[in-house]
PDB file of N, CA and C in Angstrom:
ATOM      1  N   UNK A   1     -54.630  -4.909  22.037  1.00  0.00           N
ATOM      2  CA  UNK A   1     -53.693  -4.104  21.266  1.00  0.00           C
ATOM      3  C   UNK A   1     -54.403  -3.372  20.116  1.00  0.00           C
ATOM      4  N   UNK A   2     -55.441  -3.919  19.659  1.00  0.00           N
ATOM      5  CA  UNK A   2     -55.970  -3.532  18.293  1.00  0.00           C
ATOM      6  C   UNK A   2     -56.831  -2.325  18.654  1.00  0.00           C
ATOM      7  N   UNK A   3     -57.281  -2.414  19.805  1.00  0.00           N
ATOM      8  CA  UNK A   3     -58.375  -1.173  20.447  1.00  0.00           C
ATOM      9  C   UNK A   3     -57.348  -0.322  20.790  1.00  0.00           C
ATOM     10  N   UNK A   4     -55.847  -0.130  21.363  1.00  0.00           N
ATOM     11  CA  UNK A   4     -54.772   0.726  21.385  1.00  0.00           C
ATOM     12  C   UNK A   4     -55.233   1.393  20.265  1.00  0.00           C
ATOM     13  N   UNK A   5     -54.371   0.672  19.011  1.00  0.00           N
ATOM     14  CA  UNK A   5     -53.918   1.368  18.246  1.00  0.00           C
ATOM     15  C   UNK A   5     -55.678   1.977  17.448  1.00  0.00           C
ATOM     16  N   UNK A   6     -56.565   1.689  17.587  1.00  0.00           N
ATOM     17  CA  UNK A   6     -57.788   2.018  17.239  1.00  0.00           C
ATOM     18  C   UNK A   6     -58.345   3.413  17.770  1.00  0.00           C
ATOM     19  N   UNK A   7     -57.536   3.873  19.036  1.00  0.00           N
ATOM     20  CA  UNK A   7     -57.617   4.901  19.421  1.00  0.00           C
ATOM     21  C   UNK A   7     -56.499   6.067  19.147  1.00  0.00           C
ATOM     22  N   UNK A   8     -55.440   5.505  19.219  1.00  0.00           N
ATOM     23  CA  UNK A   8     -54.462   6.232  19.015  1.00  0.00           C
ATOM     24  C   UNK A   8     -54.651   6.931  17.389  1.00  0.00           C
ATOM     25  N   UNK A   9     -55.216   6.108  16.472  1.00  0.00           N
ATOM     26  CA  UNK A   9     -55.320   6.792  14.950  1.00  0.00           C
ATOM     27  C   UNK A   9     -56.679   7.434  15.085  1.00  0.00           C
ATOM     28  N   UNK A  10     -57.835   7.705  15.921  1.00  0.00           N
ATOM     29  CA  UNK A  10     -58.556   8.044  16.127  1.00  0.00           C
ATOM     30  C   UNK A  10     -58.129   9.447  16.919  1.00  0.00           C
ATOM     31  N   UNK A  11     -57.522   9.390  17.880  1.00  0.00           N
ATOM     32  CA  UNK A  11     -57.128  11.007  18.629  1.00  0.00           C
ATOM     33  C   UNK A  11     -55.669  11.572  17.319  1.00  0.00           C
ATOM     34  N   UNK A  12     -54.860  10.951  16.784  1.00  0.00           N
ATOM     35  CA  UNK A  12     -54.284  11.405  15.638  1.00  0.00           C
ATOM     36  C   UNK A  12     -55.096  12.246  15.116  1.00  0.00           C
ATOM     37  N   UNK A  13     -56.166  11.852  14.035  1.00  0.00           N
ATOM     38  CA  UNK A  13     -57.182  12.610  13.277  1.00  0.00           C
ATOM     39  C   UNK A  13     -57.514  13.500  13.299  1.00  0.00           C
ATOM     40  N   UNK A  14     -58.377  13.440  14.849  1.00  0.00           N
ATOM     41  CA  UNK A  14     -58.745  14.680  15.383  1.00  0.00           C
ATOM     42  C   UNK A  14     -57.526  15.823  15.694  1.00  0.00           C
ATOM     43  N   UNK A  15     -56.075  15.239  16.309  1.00  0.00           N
ATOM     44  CA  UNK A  15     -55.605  16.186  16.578  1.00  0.00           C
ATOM     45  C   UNK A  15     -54.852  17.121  15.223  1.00  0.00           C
ATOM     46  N   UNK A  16     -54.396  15.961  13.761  1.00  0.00           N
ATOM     47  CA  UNK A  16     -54.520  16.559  12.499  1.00  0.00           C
ATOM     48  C   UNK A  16     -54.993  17.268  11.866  1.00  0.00           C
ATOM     49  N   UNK A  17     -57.065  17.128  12.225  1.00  0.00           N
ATOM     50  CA  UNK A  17     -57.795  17.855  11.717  1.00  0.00           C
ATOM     51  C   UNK A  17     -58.065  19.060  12.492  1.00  0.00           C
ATOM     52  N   UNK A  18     -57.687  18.905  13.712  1.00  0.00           N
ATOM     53  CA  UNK A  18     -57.958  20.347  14.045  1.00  0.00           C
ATOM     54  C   UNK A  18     -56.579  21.500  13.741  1.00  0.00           C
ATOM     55  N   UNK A  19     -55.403  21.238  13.570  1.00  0.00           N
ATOM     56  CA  UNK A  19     -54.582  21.610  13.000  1.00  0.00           C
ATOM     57  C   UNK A  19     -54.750  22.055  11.269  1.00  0.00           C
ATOM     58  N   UNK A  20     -55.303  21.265  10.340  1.00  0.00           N
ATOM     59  CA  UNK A  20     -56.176  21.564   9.153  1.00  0.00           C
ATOM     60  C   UNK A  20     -56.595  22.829   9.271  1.00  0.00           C
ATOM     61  N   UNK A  21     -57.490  23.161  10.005  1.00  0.00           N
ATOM     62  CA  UNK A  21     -58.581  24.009  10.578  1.00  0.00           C
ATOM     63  C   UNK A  21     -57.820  25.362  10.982  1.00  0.00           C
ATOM     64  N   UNK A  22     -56.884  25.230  11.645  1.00  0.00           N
ATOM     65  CA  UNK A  22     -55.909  26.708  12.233  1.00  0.00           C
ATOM     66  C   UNK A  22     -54.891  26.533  10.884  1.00  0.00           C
ATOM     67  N   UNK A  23     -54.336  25.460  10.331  1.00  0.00           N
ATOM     68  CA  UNK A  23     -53.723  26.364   8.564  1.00  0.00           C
ATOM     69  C   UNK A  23     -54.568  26.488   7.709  1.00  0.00           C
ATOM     70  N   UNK A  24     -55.948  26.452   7.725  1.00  0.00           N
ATOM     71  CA  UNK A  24     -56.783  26.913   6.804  1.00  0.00           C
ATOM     72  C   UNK A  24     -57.055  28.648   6.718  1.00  0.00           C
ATOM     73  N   UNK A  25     -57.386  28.799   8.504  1.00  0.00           N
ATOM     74  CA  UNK A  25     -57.539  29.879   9.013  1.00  0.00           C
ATOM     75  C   UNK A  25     -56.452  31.024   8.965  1.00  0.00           C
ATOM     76  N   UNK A  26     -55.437  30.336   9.526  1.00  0.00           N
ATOM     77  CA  UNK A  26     -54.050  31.284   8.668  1.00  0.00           C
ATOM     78  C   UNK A  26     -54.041  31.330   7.684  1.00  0.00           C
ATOM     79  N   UNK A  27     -54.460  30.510   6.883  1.00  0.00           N
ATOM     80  CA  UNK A  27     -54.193  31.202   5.047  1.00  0.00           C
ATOM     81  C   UNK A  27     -54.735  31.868   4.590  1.00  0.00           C
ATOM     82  N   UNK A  28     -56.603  31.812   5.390  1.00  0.00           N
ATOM     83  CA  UNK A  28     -57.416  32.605   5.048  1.00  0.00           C
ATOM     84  C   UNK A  28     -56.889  34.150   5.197  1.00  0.00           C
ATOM     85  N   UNK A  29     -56.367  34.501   6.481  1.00  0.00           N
ATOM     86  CA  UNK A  29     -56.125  35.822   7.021  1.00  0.00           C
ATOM     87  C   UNK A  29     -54.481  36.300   6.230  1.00  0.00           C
ATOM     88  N   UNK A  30     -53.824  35.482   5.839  1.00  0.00           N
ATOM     89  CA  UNK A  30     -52.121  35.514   5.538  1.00  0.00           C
ATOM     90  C   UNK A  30     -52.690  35.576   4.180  1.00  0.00           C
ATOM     91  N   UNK A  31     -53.524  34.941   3.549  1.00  0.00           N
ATOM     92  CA  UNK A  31     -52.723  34.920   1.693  1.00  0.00           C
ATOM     93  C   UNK A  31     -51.505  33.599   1.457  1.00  0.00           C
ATOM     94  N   UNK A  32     -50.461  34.006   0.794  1.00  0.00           N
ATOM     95  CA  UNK A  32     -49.577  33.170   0.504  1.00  0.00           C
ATOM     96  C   UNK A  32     -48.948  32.959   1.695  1.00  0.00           C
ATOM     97  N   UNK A  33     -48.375  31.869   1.905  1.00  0.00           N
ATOM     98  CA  UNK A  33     -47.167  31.710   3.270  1.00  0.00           C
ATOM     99  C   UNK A  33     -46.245  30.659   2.420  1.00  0.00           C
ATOM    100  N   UNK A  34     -45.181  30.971   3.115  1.00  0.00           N
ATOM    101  CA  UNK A  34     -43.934  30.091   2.972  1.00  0.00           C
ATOM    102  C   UNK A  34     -44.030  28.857   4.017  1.00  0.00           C
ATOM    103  N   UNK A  35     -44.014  27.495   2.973  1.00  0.00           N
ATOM    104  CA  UNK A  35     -44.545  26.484   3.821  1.00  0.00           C
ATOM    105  C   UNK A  35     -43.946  26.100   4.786  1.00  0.00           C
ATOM    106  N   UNK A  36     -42.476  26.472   4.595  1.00  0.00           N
ATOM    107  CA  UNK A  36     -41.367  25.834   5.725  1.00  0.00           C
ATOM    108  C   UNK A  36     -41.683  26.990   7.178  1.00  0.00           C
ATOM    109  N   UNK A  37     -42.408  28.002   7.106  1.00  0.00           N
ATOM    110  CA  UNK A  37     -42.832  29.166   7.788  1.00  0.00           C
ATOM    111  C   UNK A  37     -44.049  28.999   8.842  1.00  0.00           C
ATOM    112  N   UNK A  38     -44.917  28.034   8.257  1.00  0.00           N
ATOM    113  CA  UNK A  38     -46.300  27.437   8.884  1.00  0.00           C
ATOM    114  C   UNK A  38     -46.253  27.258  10.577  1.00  0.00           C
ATOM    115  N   UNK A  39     -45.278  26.319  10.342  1.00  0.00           N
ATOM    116  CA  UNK A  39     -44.540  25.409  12.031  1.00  0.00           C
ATOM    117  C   UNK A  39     -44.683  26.910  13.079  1.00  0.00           C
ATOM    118  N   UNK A  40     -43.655  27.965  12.860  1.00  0.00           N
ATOM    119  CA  UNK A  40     -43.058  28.852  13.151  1.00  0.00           C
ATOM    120  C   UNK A  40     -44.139  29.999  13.892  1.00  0.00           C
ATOM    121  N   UNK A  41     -45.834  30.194  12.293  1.00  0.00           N
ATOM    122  CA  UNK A  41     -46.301  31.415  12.514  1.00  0.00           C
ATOM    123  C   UNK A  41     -48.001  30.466  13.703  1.00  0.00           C
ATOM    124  N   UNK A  42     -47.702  28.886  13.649  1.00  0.00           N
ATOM    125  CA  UNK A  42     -48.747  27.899  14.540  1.00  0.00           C
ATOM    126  C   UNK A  42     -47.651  27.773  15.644  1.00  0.00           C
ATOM    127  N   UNK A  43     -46.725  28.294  15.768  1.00  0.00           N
ATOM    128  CA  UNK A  43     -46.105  27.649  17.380  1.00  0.00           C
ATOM    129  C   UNK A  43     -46.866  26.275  17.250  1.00  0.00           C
ATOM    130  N   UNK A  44     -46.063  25.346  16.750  1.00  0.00           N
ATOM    131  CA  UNK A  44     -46.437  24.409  16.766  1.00  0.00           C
ATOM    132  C   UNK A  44     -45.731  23.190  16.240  1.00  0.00           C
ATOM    133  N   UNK A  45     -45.492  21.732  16.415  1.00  0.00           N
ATOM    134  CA  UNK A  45     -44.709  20.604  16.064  1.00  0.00           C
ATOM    135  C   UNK A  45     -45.148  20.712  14.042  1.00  0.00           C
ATOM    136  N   UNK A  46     -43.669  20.802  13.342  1.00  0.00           N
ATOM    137  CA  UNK A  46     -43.781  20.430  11.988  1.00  0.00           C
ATOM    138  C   UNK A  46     -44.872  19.470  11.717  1.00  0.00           C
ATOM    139  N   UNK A  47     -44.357  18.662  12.416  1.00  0.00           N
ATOM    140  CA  UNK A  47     -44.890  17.568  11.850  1.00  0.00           C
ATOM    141  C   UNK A  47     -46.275  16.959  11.610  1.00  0.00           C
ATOM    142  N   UNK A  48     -46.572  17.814  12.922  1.00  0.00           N
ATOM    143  CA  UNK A  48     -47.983  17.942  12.701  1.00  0.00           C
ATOM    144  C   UNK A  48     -48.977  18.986  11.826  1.00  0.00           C
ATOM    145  N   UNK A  49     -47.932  20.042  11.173  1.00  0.00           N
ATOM    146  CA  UNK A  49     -48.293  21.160  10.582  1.00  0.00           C
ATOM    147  C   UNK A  49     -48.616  20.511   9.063  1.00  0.00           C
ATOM    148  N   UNK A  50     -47.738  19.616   8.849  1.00  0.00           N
ATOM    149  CA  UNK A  50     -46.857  19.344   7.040  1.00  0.00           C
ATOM    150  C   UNK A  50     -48.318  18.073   7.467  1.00  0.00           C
ATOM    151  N   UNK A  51     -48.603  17.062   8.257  1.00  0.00           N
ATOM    152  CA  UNK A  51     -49.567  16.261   7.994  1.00  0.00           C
ATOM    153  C   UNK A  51     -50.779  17.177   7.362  1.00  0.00           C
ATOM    154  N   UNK A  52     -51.164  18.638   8.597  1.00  0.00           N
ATOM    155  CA  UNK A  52     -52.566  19.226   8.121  1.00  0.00           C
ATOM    156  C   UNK A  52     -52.462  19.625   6.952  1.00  0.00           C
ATOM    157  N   UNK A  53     -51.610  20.064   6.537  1.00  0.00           N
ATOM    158  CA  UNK A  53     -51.294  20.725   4.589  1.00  0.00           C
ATOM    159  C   UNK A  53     -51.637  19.513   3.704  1.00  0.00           C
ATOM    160  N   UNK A  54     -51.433  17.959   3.976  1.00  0.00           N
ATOM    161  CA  UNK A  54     -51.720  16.946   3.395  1.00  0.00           C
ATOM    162  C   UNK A  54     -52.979  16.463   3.633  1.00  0.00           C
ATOM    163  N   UNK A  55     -53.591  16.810   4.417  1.00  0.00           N
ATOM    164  CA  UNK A  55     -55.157  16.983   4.501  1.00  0.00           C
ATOM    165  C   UNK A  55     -55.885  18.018   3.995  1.00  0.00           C
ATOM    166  N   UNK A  56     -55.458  19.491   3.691  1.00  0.00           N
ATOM    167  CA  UNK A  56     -55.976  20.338   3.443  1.00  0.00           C
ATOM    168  C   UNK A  56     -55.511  20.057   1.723  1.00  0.00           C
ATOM    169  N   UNK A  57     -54.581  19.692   1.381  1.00  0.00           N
ATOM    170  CA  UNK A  57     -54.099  19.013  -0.148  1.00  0.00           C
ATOM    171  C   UNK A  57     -55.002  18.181  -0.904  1.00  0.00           C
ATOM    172  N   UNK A  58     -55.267  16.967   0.440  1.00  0.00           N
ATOM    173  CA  UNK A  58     -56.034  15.951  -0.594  1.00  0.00           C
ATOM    174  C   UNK A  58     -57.758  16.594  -0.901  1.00  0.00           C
ATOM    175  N   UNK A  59     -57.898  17.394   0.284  1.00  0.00           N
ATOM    176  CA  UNK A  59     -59.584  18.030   0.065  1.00  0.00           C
ATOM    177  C   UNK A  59     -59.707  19.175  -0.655  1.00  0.00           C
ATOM    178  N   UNK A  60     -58.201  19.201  -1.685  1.00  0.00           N
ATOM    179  CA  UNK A  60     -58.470  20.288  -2.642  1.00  0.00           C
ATOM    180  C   UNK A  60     -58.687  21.735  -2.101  1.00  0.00           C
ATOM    181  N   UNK A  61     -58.285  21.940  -0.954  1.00  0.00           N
ATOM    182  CA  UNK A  61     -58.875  23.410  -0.801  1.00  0.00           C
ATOM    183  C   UNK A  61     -57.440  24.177  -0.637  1.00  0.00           C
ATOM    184  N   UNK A  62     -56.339  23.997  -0.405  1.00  0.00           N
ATOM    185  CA  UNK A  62     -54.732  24.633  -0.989  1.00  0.00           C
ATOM    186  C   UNK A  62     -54.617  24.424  -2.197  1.00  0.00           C
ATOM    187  N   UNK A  63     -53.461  25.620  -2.794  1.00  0.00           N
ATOM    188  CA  UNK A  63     -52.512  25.706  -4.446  1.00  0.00           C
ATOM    189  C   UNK A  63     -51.489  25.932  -3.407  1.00  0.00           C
ATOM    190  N   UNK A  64     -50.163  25.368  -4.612  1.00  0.00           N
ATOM    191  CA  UNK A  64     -48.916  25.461  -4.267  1.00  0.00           C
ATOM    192  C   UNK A  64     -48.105  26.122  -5.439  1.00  0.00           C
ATOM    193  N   UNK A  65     -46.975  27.200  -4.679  1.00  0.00           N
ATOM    194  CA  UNK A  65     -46.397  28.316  -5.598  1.00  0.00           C
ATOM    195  C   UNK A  65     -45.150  28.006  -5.464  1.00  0.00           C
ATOM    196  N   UNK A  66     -44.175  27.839  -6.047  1.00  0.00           N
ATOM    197  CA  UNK A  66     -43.229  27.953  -5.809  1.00  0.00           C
ATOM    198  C   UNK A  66     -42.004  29.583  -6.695  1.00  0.00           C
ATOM    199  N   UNK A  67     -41.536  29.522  -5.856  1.00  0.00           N
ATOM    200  CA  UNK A  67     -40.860  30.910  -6.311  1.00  0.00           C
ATOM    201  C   UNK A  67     -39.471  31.086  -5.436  1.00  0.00           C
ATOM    202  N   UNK A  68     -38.125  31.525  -6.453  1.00  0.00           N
ATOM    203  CA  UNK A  68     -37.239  31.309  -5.905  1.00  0.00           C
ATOM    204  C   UNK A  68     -36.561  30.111  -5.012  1.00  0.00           C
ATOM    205  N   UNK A  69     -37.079  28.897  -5.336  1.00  0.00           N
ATOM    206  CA  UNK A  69     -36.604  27.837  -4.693  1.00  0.00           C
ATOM    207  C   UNK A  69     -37.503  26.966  -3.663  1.00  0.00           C
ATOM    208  N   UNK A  70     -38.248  28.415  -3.011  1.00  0.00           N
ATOM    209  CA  UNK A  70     -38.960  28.112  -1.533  1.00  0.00           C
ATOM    210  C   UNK A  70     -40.732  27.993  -2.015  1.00  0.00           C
ATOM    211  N   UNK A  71     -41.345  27.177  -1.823  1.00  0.00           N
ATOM    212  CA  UNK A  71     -42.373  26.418  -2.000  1.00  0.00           C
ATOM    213  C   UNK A  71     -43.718  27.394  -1.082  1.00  0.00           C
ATOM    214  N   UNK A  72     -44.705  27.769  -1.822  1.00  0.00           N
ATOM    215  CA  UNK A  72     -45.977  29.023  -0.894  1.00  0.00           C
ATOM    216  C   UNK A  72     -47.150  28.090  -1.010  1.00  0.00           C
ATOM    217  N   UNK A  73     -48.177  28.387  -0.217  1.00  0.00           N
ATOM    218  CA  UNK A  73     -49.212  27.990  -0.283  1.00  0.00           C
ATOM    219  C   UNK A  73     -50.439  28.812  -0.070  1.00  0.00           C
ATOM    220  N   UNK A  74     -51.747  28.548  -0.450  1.00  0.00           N
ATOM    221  CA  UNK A  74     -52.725  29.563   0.350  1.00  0.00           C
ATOM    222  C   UNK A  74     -53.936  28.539  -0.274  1.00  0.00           C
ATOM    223  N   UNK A  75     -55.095  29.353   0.258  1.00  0.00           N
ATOM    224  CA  UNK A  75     -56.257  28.506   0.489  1.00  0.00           C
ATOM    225  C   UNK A  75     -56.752  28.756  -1.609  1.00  0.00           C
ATOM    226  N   UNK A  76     -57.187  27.883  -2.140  1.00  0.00           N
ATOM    227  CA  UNK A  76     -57.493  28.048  -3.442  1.00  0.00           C
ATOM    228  C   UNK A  76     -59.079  29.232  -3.196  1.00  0.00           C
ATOM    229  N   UNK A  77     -59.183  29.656  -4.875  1.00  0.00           N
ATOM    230  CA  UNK A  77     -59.634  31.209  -4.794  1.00  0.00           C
ATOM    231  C   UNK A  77     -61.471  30.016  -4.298  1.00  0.00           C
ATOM    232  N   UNK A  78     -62.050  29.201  -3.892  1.00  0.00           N
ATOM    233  CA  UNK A  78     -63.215  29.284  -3.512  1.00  0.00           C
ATOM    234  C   UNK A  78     -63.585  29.064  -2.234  1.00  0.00           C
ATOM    235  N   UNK A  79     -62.320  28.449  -1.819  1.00  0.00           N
ATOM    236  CA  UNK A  79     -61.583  28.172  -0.404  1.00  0.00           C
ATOM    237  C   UNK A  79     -61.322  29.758   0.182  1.00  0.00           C
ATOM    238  N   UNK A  80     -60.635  30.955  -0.500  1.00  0.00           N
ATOM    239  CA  UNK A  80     -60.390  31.913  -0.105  1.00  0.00           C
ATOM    240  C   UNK A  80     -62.148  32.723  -0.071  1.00  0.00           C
ATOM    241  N   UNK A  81     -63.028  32.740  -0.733  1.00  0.00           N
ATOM    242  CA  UNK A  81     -64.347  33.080  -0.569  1.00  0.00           C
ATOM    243  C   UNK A  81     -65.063  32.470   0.361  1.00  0.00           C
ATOM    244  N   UNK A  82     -64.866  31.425   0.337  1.00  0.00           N
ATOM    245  CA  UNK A  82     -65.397  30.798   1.683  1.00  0.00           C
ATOM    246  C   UNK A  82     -65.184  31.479   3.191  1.00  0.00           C
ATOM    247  N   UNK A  83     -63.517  31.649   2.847  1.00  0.00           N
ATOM    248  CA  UNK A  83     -63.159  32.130   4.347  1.00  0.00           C
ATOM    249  C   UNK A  83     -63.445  33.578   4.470  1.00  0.00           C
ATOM    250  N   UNK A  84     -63.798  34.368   3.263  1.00  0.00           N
ATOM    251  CA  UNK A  84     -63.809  35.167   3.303  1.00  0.00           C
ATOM    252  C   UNK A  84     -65.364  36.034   3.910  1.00  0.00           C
ATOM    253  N   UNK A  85     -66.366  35.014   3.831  1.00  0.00           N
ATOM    254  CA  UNK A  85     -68.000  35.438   3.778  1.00  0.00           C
ATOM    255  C   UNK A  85     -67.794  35.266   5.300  1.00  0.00           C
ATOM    256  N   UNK A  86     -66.642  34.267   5.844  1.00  0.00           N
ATOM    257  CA  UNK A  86     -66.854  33.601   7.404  1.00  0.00           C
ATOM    258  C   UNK A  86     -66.241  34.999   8.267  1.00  0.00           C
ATOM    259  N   UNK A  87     -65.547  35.727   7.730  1.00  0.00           N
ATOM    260  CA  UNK A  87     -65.640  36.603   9.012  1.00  0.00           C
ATOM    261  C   UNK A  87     -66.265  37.766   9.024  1.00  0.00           C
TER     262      UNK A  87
END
């Protein structure tokens, strides 16, 4: 059971972090986005969207805006240079 679940949080990760990686890349190319918007512009499960924002959160490389109620995000300005030299 322990090697189960040893894999299962192991293909999680990867499938989190590569999700990280495509909302990094959208923010790079988008600027600000509306976070509830993410799911929508990744065709892709929330839930797995709102985990990569909490990975891309704790490694410091998103700011969060809020305006009018609804909550924005984008890659912070060295995070945005970064992505920016990459294409």
């Amino acid at each position: 059971m322990r090697e189960f679940l040893r894999r299962e949080v192991k293909l999680m990760k990867e499938i989190i972090g590569e999700m990280a990686g495509r909302v990094w890349k959208t923010l790079g190319k988008k600027g600000w986005v509306e976070i509830s918007k993410l799911p929508q512009i990744l065709k892709d499960k929330g839930d797995i969207v709102y985990q990569a924002l909490g990975w891309l959160t704790r490694e410091e490389k998103i700011i969060f805006h809020k305006k009018e109620g609804r909550t924005y995000t984008s890659l912070n300005p060295e995070e945005r240079e970064i992505f920016r030299r990459s294409v």
